[in-house]
PDB file of N, CA and C in Angstrom:
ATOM      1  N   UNK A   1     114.519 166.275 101.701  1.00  0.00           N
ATOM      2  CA  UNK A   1     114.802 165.326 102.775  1.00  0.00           C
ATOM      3  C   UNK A   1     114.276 163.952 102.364  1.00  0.00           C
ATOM      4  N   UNK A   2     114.861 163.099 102.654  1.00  0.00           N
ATOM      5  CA  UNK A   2     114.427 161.598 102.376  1.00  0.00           C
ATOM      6  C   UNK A   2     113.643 161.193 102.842  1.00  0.00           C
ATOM      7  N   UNK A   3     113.031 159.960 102.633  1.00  0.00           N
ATOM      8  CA  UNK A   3     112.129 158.920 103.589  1.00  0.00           C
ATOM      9  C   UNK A   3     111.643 157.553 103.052  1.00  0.00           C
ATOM     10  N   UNK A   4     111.586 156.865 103.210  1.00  0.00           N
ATOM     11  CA  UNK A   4     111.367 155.433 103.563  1.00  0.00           C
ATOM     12  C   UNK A   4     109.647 155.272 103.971  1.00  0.00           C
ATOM     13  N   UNK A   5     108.769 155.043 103.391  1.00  0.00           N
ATOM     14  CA  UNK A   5     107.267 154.101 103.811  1.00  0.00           C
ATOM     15  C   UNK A   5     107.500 153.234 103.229  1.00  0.00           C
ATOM     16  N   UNK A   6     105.796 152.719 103.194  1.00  0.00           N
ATOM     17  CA  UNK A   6     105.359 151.548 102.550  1.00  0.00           C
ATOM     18  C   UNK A   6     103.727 151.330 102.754  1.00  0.00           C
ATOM     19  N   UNK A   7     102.952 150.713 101.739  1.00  0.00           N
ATOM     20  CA  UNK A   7     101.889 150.764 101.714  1.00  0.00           C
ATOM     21  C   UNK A   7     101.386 149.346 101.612  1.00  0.00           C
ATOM     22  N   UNK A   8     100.581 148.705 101.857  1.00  0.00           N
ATOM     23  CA  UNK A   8     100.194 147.392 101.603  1.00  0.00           C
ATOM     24  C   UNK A   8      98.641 147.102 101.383  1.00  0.00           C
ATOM     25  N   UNK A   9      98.417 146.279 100.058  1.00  0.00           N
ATOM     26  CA  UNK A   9      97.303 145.958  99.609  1.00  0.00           C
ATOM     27  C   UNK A   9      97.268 144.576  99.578  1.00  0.00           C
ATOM     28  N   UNK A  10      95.895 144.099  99.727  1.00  0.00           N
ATOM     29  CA  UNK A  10      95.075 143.117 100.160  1.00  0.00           C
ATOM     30  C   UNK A  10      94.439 142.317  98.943  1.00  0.00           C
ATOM     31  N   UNK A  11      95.430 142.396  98.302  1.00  0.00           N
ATOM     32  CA  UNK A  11      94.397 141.574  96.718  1.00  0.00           C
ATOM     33  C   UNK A  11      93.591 140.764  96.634  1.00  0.00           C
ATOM     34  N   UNK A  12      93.208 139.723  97.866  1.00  0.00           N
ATOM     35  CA  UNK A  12      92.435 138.954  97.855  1.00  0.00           C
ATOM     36  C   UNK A  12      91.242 139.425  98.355  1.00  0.00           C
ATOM     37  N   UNK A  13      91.299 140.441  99.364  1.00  0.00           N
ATOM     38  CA  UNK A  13      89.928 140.877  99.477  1.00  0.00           C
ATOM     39  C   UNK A  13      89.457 142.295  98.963  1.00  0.00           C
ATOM     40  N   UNK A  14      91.015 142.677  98.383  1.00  0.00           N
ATOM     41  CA  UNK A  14      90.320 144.168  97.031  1.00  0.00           C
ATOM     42  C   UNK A  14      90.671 145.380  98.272  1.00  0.00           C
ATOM     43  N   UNK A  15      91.274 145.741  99.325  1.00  0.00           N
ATOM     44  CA  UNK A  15      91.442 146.448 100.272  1.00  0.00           C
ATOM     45  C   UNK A  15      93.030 146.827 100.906  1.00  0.00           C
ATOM     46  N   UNK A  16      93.106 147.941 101.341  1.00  0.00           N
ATOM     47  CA  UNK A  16      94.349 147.870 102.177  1.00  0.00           C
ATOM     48  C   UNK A  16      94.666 147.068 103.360  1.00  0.00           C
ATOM     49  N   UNK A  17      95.402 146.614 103.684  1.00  0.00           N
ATOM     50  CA  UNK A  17      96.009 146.099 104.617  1.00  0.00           C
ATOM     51  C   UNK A  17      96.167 146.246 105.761  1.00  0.00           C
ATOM     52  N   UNK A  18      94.676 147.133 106.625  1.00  0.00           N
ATOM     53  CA  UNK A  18      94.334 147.605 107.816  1.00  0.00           C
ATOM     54  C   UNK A  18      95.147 146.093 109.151  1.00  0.00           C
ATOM     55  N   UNK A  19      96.010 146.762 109.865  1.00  0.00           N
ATOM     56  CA  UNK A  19      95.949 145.953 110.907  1.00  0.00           C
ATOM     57  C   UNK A  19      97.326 144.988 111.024  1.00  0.00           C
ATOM     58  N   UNK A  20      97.626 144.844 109.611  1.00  0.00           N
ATOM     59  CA  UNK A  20      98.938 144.202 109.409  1.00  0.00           C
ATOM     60  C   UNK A  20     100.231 144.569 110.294  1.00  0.00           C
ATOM     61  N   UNK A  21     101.025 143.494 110.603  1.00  0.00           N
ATOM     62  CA  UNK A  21     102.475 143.853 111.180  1.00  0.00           C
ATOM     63  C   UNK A  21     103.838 144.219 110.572  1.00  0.00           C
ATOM     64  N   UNK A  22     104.380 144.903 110.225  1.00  0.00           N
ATOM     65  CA  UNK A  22     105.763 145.250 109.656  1.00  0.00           C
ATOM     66  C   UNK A  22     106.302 145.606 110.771  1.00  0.00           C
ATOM     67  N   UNK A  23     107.863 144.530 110.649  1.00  0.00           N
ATOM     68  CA  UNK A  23     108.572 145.384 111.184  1.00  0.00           C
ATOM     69  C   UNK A  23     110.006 145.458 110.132  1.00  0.00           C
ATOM     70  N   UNK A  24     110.880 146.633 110.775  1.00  0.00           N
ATOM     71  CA  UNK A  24     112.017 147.467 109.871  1.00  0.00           C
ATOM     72  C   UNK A  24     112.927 146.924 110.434  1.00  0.00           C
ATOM     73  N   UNK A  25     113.952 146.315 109.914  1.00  0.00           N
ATOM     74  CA  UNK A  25     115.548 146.171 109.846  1.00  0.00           C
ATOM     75  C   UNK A  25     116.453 146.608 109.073  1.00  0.00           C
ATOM     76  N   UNK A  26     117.677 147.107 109.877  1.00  0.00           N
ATOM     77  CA  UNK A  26     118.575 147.207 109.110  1.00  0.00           C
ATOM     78  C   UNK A  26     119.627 145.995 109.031  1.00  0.00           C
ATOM     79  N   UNK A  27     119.730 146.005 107.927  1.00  0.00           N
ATOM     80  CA  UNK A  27     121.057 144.867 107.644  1.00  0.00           C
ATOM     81  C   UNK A  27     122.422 145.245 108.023  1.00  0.00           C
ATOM     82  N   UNK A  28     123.138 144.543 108.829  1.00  0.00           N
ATOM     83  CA  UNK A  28     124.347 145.331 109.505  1.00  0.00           C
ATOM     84  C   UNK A  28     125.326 144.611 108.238  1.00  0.00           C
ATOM     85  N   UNK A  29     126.643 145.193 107.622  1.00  0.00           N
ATOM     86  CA  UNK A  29     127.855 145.134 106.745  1.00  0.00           C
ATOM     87  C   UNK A  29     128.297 143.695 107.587  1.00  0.00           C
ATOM     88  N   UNK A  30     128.175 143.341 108.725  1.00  0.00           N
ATOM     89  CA  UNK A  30     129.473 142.382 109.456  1.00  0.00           C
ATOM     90  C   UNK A  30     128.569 141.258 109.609  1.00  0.00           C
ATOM     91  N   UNK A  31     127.080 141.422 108.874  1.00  0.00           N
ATOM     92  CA  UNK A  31     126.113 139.899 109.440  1.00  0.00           C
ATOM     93  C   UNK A  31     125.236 140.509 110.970  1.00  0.00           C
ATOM     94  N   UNK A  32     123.768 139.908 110.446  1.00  0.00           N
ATOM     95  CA  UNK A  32     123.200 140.141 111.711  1.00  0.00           C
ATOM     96  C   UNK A  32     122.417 141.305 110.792  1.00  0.00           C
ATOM     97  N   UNK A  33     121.030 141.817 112.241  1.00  0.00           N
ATOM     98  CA  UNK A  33     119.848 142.930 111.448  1.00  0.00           C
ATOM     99  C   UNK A  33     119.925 143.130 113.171  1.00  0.00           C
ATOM    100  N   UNK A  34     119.525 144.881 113.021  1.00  0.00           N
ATOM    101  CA  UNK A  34     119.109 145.820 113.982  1.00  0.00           C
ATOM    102  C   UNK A  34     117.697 146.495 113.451  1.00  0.00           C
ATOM    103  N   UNK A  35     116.899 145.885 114.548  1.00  0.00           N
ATOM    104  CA  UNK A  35     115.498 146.389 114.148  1.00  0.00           C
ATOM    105  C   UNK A  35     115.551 147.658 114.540  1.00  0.00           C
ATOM    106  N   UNK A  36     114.806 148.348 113.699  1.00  0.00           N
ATOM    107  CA  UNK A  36     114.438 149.926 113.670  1.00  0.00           C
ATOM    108  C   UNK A  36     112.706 150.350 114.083  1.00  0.00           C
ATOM    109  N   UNK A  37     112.136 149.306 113.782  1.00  0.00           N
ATOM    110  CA  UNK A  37     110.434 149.900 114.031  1.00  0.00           C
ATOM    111  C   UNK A  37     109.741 148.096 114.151  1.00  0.00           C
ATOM    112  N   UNK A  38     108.557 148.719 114.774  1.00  0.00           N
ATOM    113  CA  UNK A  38     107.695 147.444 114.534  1.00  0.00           C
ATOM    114  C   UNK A  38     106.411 148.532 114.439  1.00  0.00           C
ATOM    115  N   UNK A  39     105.062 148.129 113.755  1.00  0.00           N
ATOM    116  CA  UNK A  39     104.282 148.985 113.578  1.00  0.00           C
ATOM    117  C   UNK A  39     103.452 148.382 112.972  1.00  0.00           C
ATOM    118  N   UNK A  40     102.131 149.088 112.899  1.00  0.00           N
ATOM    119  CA  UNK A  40     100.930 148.256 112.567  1.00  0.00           C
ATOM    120  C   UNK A  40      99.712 148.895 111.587  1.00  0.00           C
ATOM    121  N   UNK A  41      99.692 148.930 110.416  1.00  0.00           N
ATOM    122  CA  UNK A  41      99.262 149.180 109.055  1.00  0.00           C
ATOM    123  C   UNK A  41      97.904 149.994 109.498  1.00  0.00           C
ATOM    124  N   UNK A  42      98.038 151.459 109.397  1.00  0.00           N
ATOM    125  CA  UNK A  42      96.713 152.206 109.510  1.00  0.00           C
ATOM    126  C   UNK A  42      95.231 151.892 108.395  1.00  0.00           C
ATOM    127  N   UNK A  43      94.184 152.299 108.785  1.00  0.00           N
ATOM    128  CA  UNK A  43      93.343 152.279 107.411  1.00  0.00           C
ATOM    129  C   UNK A  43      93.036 151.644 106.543  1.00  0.00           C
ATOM    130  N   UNK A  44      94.420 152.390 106.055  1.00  0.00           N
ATOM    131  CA  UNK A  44      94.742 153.019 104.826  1.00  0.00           C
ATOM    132  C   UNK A  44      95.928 152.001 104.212  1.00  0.00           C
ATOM    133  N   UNK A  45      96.373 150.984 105.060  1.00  0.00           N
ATOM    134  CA  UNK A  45      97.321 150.307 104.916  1.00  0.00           C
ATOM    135  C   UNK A  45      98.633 150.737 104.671  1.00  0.00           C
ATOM    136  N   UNK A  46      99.169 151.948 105.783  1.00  0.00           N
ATOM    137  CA  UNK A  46      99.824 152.312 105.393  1.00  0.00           C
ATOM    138  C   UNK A  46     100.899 152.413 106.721  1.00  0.00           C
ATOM    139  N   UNK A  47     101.711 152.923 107.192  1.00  0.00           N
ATOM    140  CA  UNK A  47     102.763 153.099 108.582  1.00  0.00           C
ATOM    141  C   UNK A  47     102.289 154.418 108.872  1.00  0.00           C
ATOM    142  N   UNK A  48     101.495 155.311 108.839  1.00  0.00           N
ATOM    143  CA  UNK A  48     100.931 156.513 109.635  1.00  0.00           C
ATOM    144  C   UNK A  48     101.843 157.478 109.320  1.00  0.00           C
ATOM    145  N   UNK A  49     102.622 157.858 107.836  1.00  0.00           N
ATOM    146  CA  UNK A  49     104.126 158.563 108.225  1.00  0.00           C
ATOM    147  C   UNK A  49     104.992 157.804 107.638  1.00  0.00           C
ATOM    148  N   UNK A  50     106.019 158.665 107.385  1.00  0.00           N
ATOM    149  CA  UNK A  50     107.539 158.417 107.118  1.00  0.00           C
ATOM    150  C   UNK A  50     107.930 156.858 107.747  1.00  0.00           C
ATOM    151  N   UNK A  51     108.336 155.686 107.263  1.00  0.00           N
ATOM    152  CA  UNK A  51     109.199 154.823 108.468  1.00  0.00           C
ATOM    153  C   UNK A  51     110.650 155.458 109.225  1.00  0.00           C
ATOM    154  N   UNK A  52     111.158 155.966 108.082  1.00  0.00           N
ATOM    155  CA  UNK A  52     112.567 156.578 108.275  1.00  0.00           C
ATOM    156  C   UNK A  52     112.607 157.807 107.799  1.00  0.00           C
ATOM    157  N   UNK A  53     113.001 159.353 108.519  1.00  0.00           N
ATOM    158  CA  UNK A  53     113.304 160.479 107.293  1.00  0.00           C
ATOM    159  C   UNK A  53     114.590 161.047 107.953  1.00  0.00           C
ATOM    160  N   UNK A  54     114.338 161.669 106.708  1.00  0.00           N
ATOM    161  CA  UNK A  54     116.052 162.771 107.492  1.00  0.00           C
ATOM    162  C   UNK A  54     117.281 161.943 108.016  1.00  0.00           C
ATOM    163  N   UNK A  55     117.977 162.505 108.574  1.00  0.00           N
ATOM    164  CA  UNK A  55     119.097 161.727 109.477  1.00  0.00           C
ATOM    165  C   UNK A  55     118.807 159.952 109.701  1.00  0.00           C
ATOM    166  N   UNK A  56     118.079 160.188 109.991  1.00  0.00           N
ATOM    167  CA  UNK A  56     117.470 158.492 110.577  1.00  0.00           C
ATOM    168  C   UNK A  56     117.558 157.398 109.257  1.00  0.00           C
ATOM    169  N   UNK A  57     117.487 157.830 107.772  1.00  0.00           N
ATOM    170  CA  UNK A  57     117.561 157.559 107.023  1.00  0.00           C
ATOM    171  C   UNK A  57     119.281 157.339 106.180  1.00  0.00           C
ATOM    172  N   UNK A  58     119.780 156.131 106.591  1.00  0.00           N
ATOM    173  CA  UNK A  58     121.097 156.067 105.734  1.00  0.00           C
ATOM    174  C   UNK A  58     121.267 155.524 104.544  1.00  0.00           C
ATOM    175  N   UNK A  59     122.153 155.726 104.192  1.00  0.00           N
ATOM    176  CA  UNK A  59     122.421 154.298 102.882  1.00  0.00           C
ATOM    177  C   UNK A  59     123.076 152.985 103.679  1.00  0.00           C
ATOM    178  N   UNK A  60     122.654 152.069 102.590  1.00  0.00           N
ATOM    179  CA  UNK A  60     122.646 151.074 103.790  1.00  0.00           C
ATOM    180  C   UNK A  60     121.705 149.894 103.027  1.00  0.00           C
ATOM    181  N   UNK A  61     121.858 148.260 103.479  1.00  0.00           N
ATOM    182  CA  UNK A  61     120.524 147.519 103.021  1.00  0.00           C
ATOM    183  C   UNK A  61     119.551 147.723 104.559  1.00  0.00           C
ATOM    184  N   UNK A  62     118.455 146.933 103.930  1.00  0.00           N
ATOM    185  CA  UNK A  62     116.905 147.297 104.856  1.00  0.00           C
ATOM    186  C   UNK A  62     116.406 146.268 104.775  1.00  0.00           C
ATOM    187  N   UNK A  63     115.593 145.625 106.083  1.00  0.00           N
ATOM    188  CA  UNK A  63     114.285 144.209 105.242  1.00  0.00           C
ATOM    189  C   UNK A  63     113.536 144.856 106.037  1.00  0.00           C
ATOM    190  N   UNK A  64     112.330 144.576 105.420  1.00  0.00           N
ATOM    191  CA  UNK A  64     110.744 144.885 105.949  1.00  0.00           C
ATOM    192  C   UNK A  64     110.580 143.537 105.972  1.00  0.00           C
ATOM    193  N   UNK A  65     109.857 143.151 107.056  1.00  0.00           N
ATOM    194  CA  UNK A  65     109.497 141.626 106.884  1.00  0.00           C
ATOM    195  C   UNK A  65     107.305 142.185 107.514  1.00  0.00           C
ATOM    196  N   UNK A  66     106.793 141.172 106.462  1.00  0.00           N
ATOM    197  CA  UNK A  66     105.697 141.547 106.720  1.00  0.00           C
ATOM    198  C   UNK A  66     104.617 140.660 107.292  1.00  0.00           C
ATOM    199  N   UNK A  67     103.769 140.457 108.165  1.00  0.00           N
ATOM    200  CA  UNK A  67     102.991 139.481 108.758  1.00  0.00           C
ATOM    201  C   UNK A  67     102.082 138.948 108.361  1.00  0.00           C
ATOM    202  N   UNK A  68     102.050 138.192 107.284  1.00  0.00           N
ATOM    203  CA  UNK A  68     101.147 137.694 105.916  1.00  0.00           C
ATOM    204  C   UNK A  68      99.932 137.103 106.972  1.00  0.00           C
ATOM    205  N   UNK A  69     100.499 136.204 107.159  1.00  0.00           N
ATOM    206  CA  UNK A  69      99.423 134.955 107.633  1.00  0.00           C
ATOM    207  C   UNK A  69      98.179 135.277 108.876  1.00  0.00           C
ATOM    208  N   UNK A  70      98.965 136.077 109.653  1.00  0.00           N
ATOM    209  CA  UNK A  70      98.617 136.352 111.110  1.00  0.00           C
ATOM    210  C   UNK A  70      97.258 137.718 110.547  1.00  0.00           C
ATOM    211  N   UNK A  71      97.597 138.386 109.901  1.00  0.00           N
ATOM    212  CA  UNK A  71      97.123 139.061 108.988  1.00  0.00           C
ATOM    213  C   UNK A  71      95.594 138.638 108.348  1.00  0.00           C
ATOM    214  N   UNK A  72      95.781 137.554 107.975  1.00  0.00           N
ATOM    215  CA  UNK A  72      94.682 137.005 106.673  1.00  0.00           C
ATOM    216  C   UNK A  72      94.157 136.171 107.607  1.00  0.00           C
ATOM    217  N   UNK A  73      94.885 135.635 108.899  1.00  0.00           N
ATOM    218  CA  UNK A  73      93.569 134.743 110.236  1.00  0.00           C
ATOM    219  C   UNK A  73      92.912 135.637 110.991  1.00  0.00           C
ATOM    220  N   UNK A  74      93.777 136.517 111.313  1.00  0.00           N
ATOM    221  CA  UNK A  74      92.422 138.064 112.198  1.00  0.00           C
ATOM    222  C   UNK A  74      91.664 138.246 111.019  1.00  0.00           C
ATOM    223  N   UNK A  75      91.702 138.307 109.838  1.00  0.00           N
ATOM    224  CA  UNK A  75      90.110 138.516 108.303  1.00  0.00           C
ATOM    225  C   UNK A  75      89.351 137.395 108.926  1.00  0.00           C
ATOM    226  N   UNK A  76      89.804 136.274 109.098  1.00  0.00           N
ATOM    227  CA  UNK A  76      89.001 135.053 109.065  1.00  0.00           C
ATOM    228  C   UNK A  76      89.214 134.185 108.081  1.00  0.00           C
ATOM    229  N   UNK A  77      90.369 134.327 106.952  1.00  0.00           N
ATOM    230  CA  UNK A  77      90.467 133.928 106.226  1.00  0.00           C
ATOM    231  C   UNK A  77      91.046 131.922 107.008  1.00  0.00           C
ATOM    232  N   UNK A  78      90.797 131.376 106.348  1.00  0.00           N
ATOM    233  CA  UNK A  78      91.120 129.931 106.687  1.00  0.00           C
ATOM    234  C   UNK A  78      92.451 129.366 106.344  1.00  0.00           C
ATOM    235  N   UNK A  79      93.663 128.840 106.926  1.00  0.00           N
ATOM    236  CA  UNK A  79      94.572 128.624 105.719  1.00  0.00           C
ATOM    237  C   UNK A  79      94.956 127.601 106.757  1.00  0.00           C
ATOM    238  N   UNK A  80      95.895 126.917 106.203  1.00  0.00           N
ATOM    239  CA  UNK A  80      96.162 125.566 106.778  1.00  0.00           C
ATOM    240  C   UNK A  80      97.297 125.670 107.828  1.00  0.00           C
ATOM    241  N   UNK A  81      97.898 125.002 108.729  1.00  0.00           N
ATOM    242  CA  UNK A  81      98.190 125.186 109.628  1.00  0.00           C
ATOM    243  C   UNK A  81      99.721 125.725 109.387  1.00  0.00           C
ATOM    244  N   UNK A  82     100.404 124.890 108.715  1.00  0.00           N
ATOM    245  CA  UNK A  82     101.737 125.700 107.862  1.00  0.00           C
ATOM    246  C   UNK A  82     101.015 126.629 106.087  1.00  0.00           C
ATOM    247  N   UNK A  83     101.182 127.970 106.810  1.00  0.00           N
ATOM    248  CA  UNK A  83     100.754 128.458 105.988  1.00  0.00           C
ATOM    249  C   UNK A  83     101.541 128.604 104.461  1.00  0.00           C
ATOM    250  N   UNK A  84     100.782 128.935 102.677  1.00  0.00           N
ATOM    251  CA  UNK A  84     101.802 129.125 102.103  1.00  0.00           C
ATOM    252  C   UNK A  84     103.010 130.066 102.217  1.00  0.00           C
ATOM    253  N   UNK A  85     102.017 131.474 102.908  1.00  0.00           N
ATOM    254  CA  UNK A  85     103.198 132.819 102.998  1.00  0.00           C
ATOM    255  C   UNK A  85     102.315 133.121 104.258  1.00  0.00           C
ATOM    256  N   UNK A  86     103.943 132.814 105.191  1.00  0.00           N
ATOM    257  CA  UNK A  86     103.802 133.476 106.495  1.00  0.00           C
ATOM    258  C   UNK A  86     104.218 134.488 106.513  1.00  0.00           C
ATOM    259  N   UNK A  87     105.078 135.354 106.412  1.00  0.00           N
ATOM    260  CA  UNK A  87     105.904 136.503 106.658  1.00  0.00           C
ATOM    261  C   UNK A  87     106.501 136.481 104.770  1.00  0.00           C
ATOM    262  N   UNK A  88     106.700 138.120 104.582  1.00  0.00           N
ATOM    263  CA  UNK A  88     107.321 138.424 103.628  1.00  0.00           C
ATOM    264  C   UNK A  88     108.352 139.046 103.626  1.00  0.00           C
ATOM    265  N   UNK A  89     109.465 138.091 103.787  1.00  0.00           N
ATOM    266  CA  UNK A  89     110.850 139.668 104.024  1.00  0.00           C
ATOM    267  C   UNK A  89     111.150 140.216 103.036  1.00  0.00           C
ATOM    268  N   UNK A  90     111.160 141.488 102.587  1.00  0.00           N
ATOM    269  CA  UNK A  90     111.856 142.381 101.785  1.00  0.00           C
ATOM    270  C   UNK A  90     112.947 142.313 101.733  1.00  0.00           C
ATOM    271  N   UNK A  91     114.382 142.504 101.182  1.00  0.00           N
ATOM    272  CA  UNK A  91     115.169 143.362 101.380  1.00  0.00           C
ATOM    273  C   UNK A  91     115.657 144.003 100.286  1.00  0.00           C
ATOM    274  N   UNK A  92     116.047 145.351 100.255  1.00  0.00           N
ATOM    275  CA  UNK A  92     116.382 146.261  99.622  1.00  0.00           C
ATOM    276  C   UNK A  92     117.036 146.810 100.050  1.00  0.00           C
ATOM    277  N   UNK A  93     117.780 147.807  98.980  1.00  0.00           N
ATOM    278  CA  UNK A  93     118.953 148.994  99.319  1.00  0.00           C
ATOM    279  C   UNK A  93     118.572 150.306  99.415  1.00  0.00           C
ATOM    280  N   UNK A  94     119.093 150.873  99.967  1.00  0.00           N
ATOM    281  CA  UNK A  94     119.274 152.825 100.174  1.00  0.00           C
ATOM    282  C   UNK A  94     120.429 153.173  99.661  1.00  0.00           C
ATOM    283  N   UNK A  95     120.302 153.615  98.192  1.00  0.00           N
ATOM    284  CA  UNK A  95     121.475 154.492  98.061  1.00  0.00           C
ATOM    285  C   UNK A  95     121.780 155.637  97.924  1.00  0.00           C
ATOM    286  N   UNK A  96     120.735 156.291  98.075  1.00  0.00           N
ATOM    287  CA  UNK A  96     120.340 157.946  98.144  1.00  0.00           C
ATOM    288  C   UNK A  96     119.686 158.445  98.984  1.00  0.00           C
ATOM    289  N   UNK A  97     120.349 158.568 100.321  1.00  0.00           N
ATOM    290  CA  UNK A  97     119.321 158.939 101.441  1.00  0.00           C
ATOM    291  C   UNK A  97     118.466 159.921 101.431  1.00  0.00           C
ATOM    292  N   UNK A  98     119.082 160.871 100.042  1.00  0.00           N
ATOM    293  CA  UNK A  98     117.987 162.037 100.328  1.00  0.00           C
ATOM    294  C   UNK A  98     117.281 161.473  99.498  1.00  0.00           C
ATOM    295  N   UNK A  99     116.512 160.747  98.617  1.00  0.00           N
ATOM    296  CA  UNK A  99     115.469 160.414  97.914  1.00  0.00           C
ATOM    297  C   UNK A  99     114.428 159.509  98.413  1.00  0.00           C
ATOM    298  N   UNK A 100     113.306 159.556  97.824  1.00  0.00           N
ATOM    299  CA  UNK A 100     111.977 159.294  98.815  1.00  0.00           C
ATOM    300  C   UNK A 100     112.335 157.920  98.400  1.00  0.00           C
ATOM    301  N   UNK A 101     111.858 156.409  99.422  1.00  0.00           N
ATOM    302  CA  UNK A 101     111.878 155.362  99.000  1.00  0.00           C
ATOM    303  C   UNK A 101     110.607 154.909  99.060  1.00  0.00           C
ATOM    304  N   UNK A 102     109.956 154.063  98.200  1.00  0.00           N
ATOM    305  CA  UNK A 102     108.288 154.151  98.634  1.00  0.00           C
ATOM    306  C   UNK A 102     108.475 152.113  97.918  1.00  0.00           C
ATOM    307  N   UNK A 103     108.157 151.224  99.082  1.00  0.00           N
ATOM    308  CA  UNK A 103     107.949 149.778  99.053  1.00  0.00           C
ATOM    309  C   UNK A 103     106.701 149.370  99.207  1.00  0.00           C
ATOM    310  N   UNK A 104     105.706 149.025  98.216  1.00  0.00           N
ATOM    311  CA  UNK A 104     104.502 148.997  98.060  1.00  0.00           C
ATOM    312  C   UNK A 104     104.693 147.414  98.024  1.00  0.00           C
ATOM    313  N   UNK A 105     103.574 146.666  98.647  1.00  0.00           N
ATOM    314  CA  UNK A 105     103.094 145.037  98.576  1.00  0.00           C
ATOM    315  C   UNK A 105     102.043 144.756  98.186  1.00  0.00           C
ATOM    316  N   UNK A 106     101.439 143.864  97.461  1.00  0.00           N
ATOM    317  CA  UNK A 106     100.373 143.334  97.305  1.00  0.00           C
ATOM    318  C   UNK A 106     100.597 142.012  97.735  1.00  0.00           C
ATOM    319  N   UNK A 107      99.513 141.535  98.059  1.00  0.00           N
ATOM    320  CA  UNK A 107      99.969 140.251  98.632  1.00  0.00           C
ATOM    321  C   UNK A 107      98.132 139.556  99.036  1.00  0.00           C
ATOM    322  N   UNK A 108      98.475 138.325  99.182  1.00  0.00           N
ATOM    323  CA  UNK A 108      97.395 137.465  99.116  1.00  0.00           C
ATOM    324  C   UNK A 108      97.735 136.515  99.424  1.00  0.00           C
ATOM    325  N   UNK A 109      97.200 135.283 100.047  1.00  0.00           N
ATOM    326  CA  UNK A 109      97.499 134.076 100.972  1.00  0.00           C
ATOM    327  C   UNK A 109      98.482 133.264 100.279  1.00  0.00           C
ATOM    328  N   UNK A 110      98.326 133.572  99.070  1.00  0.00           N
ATOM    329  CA  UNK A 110      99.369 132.916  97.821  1.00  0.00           C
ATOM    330  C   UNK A 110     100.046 133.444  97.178  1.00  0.00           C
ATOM    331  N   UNK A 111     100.328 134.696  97.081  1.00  0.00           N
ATOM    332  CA  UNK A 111     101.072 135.458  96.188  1.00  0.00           C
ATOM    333  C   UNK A 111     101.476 136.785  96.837  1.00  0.00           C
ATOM    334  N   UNK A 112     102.568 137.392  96.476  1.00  0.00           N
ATOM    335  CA  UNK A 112     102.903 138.669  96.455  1.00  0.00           C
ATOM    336  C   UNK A 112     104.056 139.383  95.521  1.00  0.00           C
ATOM    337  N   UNK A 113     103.685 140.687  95.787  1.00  0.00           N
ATOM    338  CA  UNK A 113     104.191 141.182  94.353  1.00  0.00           C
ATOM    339  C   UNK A 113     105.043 142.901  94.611  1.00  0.00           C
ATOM    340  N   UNK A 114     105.745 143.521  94.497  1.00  0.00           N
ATOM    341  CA  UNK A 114     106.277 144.733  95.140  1.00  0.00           C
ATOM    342  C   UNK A 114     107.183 145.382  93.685  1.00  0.00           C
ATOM    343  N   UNK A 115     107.385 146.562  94.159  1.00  0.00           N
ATOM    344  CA  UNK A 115     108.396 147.626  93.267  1.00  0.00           C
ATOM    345  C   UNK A 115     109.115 148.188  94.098  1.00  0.00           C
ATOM    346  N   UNK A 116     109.570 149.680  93.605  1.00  0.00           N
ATOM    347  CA  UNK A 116     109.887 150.336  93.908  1.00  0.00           C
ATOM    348  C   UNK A 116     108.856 151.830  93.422  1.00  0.00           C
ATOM    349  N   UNK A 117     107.995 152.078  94.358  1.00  0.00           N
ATOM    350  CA  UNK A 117     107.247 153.445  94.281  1.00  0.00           C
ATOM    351  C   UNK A 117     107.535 154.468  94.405  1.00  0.00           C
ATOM    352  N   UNK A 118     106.462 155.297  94.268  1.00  0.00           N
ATOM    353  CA  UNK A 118     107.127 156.901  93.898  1.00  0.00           C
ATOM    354  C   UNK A 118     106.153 157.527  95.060  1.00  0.00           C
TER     355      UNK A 118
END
């Protein structure tokens, strides 16, 4: 059976991404996104679970858009009022619904960096 997470690390302070906001879209074929989840980074920096499995999981594009900034001001981190990275949208494809999709971030007030995980 398939599934869809994602994990997020904190490179600037060496930690997961406790607390962070993602939310899931799907990209509709005709223009336009239908959100699927909004959710908030356990621990472990992680979505608690599957985002998508089984059925719920199509082929199809996807954006994760992620809550950089809002993120790194609940740390206390300081950043200027237009931040460099506010939000990080992803987007990627599903072309094998039954295969696991795993979207890992690193990210830092200035940088971020992603694959495709296993």
């Amino acid at each position: 059976m398939g599934k869809l997470s994602t994990h997020v690390l904190d490179t600037a302070n060496g930690c997961p991404a406790a607390g962070m906001q993602v939310t899931l879209l799907r990209l509709l074929p005709e223009g336009g996104t239908q959100e699927l989840r909004r959710l908030t980074l356990d621990a472990d920096g992680r979505g608690g679970g599957p985002l998508l499995e089984g059925e719920a999981l199509q082929a199809g594009r996807y954006r994760l858009v992620f809550s950089v900034a809002p993120y790194f001001r609940a740390r206390g981190t300081e950043l200027p009022a237009v931040p460099f990275i506010d939000e990080v949208p992803l987007d990627f494809g599903i072309a094998d619904p039954a295969s696991h999709y795993h979207v890992p971030l690193l990210v830092s007030p200035w940088s971020y960096s992603t694959y495709r995980g296993s």
